[in-house]
N, C-alpha and C. Protein backbone atom coordinates (compact mmCIF):
# COMPACT_ATOMS: atom_id res chain seq x y z
N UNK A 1 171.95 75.49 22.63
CA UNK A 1 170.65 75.75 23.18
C UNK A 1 170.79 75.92 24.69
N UNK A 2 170.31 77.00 25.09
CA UNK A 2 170.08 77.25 26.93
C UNK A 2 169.32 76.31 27.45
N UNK A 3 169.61 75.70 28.76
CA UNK A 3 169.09 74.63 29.71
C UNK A 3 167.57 75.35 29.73
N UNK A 4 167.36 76.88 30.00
CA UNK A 4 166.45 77.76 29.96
C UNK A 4 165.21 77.37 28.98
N UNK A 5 165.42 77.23 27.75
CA UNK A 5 164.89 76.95 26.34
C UNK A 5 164.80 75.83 26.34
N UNK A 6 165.47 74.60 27.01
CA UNK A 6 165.17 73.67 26.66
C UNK A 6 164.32 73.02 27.84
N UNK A 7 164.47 73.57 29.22
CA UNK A 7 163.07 73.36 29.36
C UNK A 7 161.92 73.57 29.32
N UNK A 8 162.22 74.54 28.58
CA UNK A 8 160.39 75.28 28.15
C UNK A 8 160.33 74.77 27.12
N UNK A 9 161.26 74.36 25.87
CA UNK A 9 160.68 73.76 24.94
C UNK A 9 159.89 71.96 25.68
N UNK A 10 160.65 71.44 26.16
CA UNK A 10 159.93 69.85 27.16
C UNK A 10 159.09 70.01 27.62
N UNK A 11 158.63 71.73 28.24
CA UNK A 11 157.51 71.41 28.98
C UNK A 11 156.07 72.05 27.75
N UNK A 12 156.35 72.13 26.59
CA UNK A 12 154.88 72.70 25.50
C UNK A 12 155.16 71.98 24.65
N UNK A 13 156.01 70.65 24.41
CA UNK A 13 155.84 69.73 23.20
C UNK A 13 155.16 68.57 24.23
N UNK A 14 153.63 68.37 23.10
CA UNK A 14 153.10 67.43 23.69
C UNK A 14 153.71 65.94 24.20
N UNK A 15 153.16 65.38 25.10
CA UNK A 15 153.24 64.00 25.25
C UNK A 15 153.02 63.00 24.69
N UNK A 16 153.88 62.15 24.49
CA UNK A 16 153.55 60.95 23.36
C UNK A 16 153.31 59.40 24.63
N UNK A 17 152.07 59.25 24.59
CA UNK A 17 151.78 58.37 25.32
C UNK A 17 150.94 57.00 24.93
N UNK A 18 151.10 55.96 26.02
CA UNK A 18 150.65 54.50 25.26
C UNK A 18 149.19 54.16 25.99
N UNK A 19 148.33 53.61 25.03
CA UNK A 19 146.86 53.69 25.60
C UNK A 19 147.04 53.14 27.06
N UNK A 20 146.08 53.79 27.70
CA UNK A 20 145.86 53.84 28.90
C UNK A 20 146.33 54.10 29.94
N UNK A 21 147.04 55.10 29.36
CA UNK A 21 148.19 56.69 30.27
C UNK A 21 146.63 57.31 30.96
N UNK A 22 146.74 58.22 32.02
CA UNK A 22 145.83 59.11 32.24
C UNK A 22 146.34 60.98 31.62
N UNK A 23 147.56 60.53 31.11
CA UNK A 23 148.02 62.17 30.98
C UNK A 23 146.90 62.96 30.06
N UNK A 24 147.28 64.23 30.23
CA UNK A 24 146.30 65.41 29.89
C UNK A 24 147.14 66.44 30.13
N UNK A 25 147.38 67.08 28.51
CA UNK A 25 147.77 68.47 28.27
C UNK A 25 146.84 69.07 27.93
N UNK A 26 147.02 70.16 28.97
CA UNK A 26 146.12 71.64 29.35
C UNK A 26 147.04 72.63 29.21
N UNK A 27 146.72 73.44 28.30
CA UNK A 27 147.34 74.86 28.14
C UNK A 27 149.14 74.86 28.20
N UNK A 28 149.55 73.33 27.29
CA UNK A 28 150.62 73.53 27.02
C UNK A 28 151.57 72.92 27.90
N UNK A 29 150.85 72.48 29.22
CA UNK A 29 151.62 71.60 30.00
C UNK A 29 151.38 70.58 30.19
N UNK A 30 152.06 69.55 30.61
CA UNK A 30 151.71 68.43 30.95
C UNK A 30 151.01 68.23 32.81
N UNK A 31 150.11 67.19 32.69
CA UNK A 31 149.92 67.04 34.20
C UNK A 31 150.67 65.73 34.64
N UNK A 32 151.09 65.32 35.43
CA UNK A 32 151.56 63.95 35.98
C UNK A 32 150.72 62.90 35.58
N UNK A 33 151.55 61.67 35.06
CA UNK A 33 150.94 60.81 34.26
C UNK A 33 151.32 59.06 35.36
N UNK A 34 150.11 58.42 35.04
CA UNK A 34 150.73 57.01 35.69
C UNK A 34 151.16 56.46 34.24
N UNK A 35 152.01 55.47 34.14
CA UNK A 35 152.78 55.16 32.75
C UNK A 35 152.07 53.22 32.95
N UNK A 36 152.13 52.99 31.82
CA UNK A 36 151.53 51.59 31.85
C UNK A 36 152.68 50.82 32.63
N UNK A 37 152.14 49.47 32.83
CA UNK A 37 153.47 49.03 33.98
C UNK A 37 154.02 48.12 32.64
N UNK A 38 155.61 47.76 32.95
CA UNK A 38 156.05 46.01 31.89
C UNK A 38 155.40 45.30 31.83
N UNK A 39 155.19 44.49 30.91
CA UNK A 39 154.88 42.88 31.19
C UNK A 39 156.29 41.95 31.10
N UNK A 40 156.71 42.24 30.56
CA UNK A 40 157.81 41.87 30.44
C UNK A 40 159.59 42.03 31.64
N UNK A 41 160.64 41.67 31.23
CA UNK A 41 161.68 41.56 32.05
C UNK A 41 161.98 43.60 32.10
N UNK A 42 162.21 44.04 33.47
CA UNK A 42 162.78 45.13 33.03
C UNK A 42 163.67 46.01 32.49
N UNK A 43 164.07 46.40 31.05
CA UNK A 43 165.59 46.82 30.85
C UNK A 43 165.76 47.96 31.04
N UNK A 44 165.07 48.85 31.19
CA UNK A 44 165.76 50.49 31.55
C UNK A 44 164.39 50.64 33.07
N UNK A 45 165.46 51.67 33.54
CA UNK A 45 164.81 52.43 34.58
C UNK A 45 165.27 54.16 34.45
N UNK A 46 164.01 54.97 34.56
CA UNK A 46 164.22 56.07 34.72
C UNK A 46 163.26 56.67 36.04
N UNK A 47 164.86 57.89 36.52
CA UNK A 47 164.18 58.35 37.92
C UNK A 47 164.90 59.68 38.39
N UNK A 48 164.23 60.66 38.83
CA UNK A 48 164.76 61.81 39.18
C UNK A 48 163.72 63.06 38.95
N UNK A 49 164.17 63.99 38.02
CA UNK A 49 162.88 64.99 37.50
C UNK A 49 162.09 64.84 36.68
N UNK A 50 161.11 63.91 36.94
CA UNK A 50 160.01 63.25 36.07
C UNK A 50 158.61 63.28 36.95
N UNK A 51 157.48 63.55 35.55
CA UNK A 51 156.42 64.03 36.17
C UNK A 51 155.59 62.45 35.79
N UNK A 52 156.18 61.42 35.16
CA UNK A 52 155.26 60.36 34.52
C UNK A 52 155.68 59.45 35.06
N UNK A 53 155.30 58.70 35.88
CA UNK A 53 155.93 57.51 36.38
C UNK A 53 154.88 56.04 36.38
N UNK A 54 155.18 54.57 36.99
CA UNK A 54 154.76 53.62 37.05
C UNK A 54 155.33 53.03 37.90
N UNK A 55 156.38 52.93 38.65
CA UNK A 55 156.82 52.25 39.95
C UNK A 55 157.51 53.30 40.63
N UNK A 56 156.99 53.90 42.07
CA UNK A 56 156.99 54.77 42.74
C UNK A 56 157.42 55.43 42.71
N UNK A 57 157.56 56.52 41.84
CA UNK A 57 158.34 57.42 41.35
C UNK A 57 159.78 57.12 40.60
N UNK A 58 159.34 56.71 39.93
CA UNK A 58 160.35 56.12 38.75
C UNK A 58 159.83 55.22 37.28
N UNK A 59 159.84 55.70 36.32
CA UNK A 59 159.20 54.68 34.92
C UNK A 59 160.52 53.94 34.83
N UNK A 60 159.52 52.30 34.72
CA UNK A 60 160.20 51.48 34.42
C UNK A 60 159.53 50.79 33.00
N UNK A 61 160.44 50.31 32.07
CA UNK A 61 160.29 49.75 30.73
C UNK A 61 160.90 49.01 30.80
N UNK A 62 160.18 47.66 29.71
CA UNK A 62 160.78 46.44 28.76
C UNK A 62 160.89 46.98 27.98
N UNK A 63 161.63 46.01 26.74
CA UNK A 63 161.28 45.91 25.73
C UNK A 63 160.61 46.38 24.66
N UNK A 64 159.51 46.02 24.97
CA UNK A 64 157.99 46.16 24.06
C UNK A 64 157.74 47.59 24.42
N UNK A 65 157.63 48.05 25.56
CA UNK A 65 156.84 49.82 25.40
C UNK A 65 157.94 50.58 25.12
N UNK A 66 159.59 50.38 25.33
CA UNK A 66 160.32 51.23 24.31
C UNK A 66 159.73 50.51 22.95
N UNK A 67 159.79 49.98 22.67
CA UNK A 67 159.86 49.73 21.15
C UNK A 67 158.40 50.63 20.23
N UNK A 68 157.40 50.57 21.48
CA UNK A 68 155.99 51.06 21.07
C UNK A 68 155.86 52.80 21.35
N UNK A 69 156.91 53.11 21.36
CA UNK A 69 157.13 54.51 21.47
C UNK A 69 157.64 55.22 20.05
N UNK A 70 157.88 54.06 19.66
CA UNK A 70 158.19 54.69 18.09
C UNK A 70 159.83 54.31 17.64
N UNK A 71 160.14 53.57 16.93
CA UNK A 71 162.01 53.37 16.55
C UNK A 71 162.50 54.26 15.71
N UNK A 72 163.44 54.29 15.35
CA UNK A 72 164.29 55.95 14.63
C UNK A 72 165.65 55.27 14.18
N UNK A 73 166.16 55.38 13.25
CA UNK A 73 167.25 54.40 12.94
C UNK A 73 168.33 55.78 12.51
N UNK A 74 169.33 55.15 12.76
CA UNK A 74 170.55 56.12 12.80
C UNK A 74 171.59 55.20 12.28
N UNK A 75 172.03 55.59 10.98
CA UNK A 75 173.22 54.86 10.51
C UNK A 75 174.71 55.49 10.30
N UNK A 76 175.69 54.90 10.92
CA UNK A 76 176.51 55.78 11.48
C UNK A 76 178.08 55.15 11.55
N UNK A 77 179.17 54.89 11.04
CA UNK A 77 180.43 54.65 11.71
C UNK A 77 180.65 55.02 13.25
N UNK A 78 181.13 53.87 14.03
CA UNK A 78 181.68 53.98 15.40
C UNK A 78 182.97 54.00 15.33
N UNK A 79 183.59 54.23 16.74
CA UNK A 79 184.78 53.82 17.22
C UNK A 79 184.57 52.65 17.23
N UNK A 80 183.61 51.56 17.59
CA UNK A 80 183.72 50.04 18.05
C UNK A 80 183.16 49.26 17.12
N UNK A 81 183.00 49.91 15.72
CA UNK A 81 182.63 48.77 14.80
C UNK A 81 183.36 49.13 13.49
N UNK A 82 183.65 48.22 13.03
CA UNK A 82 184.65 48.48 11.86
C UNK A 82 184.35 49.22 10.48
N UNK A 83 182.66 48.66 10.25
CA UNK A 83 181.73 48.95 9.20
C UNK A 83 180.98 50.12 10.06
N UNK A 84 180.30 51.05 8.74
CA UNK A 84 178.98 51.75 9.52
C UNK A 84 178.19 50.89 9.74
N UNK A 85 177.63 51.30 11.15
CA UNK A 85 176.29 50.07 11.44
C UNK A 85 175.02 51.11 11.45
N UNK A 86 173.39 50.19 10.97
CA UNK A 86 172.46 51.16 11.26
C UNK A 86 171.55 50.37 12.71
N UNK A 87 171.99 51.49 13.43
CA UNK A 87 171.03 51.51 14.85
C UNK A 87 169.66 51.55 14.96
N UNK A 88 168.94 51.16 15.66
CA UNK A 88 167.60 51.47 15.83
C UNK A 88 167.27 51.46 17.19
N UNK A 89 166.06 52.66 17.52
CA UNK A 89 166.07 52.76 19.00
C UNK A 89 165.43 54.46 19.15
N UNK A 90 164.57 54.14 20.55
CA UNK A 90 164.20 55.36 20.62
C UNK A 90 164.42 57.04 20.70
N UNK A 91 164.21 57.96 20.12
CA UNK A 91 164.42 58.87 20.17
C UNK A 91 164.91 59.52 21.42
N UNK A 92 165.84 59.80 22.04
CA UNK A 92 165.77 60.20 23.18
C UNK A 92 165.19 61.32 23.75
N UNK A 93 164.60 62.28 22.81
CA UNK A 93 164.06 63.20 23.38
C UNK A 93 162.73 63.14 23.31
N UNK A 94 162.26 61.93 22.29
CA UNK A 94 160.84 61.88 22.28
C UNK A 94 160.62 60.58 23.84
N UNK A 95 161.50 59.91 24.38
CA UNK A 95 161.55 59.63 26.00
C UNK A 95 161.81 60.63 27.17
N UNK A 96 162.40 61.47 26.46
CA UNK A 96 162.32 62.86 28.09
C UNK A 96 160.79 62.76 27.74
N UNK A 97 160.43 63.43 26.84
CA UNK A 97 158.97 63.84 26.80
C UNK A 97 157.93 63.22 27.38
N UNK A 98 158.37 61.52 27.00
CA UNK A 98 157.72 60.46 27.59
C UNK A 98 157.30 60.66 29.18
N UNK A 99 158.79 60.57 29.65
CA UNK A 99 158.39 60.86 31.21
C UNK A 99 158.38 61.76 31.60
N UNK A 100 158.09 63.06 30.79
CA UNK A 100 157.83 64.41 31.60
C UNK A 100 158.96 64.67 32.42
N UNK A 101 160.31 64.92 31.46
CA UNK A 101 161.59 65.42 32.25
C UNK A 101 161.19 66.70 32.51
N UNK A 102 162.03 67.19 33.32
CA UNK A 102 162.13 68.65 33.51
C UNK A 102 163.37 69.14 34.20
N UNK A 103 164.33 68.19 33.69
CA UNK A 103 165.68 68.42 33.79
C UNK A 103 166.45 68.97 33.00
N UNK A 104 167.86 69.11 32.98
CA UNK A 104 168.46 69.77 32.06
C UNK A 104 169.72 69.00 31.47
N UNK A 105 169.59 67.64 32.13
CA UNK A 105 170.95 66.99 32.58
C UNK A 105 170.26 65.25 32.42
N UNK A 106 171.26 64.28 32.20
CA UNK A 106 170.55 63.05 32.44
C UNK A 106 172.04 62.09 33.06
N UNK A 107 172.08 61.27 33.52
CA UNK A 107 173.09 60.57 33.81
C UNK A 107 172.44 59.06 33.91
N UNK A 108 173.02 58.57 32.06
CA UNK A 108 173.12 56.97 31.68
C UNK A 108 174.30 56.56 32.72
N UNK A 109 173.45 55.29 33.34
CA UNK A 109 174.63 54.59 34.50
C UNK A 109 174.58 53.18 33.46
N UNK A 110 175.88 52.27 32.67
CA UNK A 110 175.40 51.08 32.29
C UNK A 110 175.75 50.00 33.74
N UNK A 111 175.51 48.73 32.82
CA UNK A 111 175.75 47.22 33.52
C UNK A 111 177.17 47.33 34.86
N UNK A 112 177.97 47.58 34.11
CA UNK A 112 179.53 47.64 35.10
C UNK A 112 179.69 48.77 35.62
N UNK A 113 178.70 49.69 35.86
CA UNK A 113 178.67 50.87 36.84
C UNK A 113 179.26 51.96 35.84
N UNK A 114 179.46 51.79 34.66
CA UNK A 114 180.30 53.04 33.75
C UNK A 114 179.24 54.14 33.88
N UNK A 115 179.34 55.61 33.87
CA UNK A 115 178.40 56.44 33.75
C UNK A 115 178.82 57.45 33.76
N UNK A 116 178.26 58.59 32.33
CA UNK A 116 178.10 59.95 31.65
C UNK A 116 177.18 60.55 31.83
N UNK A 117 177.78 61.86 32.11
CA UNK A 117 176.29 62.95 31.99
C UNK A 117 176.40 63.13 30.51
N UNK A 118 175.21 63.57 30.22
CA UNK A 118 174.64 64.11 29.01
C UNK A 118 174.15 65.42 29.30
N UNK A 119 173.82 66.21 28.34
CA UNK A 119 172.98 67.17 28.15
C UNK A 119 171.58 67.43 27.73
N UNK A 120 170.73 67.08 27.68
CA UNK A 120 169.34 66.61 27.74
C UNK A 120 169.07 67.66 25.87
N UNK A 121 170.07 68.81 26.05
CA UNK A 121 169.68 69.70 24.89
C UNK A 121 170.49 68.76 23.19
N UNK A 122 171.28 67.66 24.27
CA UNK A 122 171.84 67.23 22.56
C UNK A 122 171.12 65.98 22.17
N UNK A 123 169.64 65.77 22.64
CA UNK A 123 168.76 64.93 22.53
C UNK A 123 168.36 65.22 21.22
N UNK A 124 168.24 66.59 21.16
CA UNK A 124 167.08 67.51 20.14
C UNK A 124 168.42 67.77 18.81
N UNK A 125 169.04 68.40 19.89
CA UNK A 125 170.50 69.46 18.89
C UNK A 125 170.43 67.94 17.58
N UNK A 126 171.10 66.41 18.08
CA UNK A 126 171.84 66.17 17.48
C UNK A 126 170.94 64.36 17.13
N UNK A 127 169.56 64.71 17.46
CA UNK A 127 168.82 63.11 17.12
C UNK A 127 169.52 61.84 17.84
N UNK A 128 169.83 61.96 18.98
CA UNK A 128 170.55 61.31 19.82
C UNK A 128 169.31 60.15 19.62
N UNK A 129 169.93 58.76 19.64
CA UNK A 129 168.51 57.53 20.09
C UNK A 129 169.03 56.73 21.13
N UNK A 130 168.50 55.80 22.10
CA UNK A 130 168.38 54.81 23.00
C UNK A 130 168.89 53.58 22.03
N UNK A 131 169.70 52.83 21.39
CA UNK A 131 169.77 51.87 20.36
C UNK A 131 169.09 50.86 21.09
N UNK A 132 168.14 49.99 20.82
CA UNK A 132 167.98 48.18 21.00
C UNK A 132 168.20 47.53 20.04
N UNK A 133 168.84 47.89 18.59
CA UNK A 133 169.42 47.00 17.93
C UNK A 133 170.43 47.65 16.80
N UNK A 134 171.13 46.66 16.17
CA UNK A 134 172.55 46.87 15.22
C UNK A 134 172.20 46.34 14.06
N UNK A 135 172.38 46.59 13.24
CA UNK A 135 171.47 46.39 11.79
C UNK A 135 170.97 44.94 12.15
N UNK A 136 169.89 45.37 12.52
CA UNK A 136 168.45 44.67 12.90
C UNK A 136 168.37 43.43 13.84
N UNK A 137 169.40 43.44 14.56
CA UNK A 137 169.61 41.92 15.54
C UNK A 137 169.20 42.99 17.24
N UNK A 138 168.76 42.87 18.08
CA UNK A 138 168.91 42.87 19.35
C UNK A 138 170.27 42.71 19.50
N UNK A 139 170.34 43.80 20.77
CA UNK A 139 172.12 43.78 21.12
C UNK A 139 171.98 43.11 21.95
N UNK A 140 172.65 41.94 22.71
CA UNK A 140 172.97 41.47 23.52
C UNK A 140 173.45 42.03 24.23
N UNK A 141 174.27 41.41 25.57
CA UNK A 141 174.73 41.85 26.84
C UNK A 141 176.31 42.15 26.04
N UNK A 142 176.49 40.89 26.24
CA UNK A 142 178.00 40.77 25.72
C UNK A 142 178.82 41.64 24.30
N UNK A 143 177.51 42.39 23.86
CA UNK A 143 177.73 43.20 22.52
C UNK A 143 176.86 44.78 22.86
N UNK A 144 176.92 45.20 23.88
CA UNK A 144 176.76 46.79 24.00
C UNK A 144 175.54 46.72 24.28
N UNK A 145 174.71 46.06 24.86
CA UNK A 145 173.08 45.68 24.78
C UNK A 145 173.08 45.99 26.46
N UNK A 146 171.62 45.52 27.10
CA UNK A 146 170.39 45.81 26.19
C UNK A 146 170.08 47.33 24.91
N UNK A 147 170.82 48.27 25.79
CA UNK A 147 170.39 49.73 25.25
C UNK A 147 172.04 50.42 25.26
N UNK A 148 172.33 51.14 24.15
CA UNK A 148 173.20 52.10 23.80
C UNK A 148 172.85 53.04 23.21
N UNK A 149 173.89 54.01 23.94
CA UNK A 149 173.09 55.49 23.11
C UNK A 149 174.17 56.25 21.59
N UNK A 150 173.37 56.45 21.39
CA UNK A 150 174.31 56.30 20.08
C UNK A 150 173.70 58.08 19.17
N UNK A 151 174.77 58.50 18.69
CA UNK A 151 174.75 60.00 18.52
C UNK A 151 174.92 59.59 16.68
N UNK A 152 174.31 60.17 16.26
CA UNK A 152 174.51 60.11 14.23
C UNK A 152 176.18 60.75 14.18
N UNK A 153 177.15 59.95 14.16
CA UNK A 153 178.53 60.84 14.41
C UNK A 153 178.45 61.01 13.09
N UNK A 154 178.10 60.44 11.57
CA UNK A 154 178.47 60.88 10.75
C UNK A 154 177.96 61.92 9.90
N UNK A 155 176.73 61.94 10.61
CA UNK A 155 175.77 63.27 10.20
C UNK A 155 176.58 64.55 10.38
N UNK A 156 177.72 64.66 11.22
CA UNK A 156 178.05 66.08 11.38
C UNK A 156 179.68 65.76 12.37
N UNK A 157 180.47 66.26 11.98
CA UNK A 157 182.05 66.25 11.59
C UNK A 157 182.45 66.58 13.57
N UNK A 158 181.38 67.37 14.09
CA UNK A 158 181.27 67.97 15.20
C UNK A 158 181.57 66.98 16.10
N UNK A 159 180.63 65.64 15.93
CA UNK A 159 180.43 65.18 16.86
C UNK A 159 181.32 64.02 17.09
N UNK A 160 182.20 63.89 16.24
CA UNK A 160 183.32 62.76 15.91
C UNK A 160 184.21 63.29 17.07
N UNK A 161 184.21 63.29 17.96
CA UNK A 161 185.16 63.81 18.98
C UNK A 161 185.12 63.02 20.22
N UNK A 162 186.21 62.68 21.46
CA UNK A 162 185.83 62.02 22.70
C UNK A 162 184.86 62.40 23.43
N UNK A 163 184.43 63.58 23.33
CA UNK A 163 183.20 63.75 24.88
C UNK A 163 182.07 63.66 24.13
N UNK A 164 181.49 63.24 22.87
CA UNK A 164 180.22 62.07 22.23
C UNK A 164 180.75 61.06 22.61
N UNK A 165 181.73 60.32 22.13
CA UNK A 165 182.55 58.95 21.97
C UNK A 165 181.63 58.42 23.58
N UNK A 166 182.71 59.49 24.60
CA UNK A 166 182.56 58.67 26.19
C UNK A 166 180.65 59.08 26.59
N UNK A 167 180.14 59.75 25.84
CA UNK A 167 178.42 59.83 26.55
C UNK A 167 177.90 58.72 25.36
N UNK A 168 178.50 58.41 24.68
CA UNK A 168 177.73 57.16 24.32
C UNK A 168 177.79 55.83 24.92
N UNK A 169 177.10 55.57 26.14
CA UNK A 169 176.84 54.64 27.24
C UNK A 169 176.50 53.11 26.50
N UNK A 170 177.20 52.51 26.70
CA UNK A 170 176.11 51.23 26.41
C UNK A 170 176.27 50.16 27.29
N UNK A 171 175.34 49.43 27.45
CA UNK A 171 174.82 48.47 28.31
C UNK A 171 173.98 48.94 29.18
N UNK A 172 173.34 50.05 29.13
CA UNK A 172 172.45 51.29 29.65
C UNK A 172 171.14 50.37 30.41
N UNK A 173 171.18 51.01 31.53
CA UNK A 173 170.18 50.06 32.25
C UNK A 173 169.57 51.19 33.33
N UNK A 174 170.10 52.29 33.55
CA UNK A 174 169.66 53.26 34.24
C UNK A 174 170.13 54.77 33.65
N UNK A 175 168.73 55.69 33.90
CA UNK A 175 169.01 56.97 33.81
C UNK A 175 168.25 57.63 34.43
N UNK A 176 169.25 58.52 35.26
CA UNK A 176 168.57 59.91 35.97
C UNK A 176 168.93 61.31 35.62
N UNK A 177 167.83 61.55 35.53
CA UNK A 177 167.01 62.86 35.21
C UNK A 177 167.54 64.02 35.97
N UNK A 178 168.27 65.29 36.12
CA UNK A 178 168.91 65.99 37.04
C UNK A 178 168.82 66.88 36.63
């Protein structure tokens, strides 16, 4: 998919938003949205080409409003687990949407500074999700947590290769939008 296409497809698929967003799609676009704030501890931050934000130009999330965005489970053999495990965790492209990316590019930074670009188009291509849990426990720190991104490798023979392997980030605590 062209960077081209895929931001025109981000910018005419509606917004999926949590009561008491002000967003408003008009004629297919989005307008800039304030995003509800945490109540909770913060585990991800997103910041860069985003039109939806909640702390000064940047959406920040717990917990609870990823989770209220909708979960998507992906069951899958890793490199780092012996068994297939089934993941759960947000869609990643139904979170560009969230914050009104309009990038083409994202760069997951985790906990120990590790960090991959992605392609914002293999969100869609390949059902990429945000994981917050491993057949059904919360990931911890010490076990790939809070958030890993995790690609369906067994859905398709393609993606069993090192450059999925190394963009699957975990301990994910930041991403920018580029």
């Amino acid at each position: 998919m062209s960077n081209a296409l895929t931001r025109r497809s981000f910018s005419l698929l509606p917004l999926l938003l949590c009561a008491g967003s002000s967003a408003v799609a008009l004629a297919g676009k989005a307008r800039a949205a304030t995003l509800p704030a945490p109540t909770g501890a913060t585990i991800l931050t997103i910041s860069g080409k985003i039109a939806n934000t909640n702390d000064h130009g940047r959406a920040v999330f717990d917990r609870a409003m990823l989770e209220s965005l909708g979960m998507e489970t992906v069951t899958s053999k890793t490199p780092w687990y012996k068994e297939a495990c089934s993941f759960e965790g947000i869609s990643l492209a139904k979170l560009m949407r969230y914050v009104g990316a309009s990038g083409d590019r994202i760069i997951a930074t985790a906990l120990n500074d590790y960090s991959s670009e992605l392609p914002i188009s293999d969100f869609t291509q390949y059902g990429t999700i945000l994981a917050l849990k491993r057949n059904g426990e919360y990931l911890p720190v010490s076990d790939k947590g809070p958030l890993f991104i995790i690609y369906p490798f067994d859905s398709n023979p393609f993606l069993q290769q090192d450059r999925f392997y190394m963009r699957s980030v975990w301990q994910v605590y930041d991403i920018q939008v580029k």
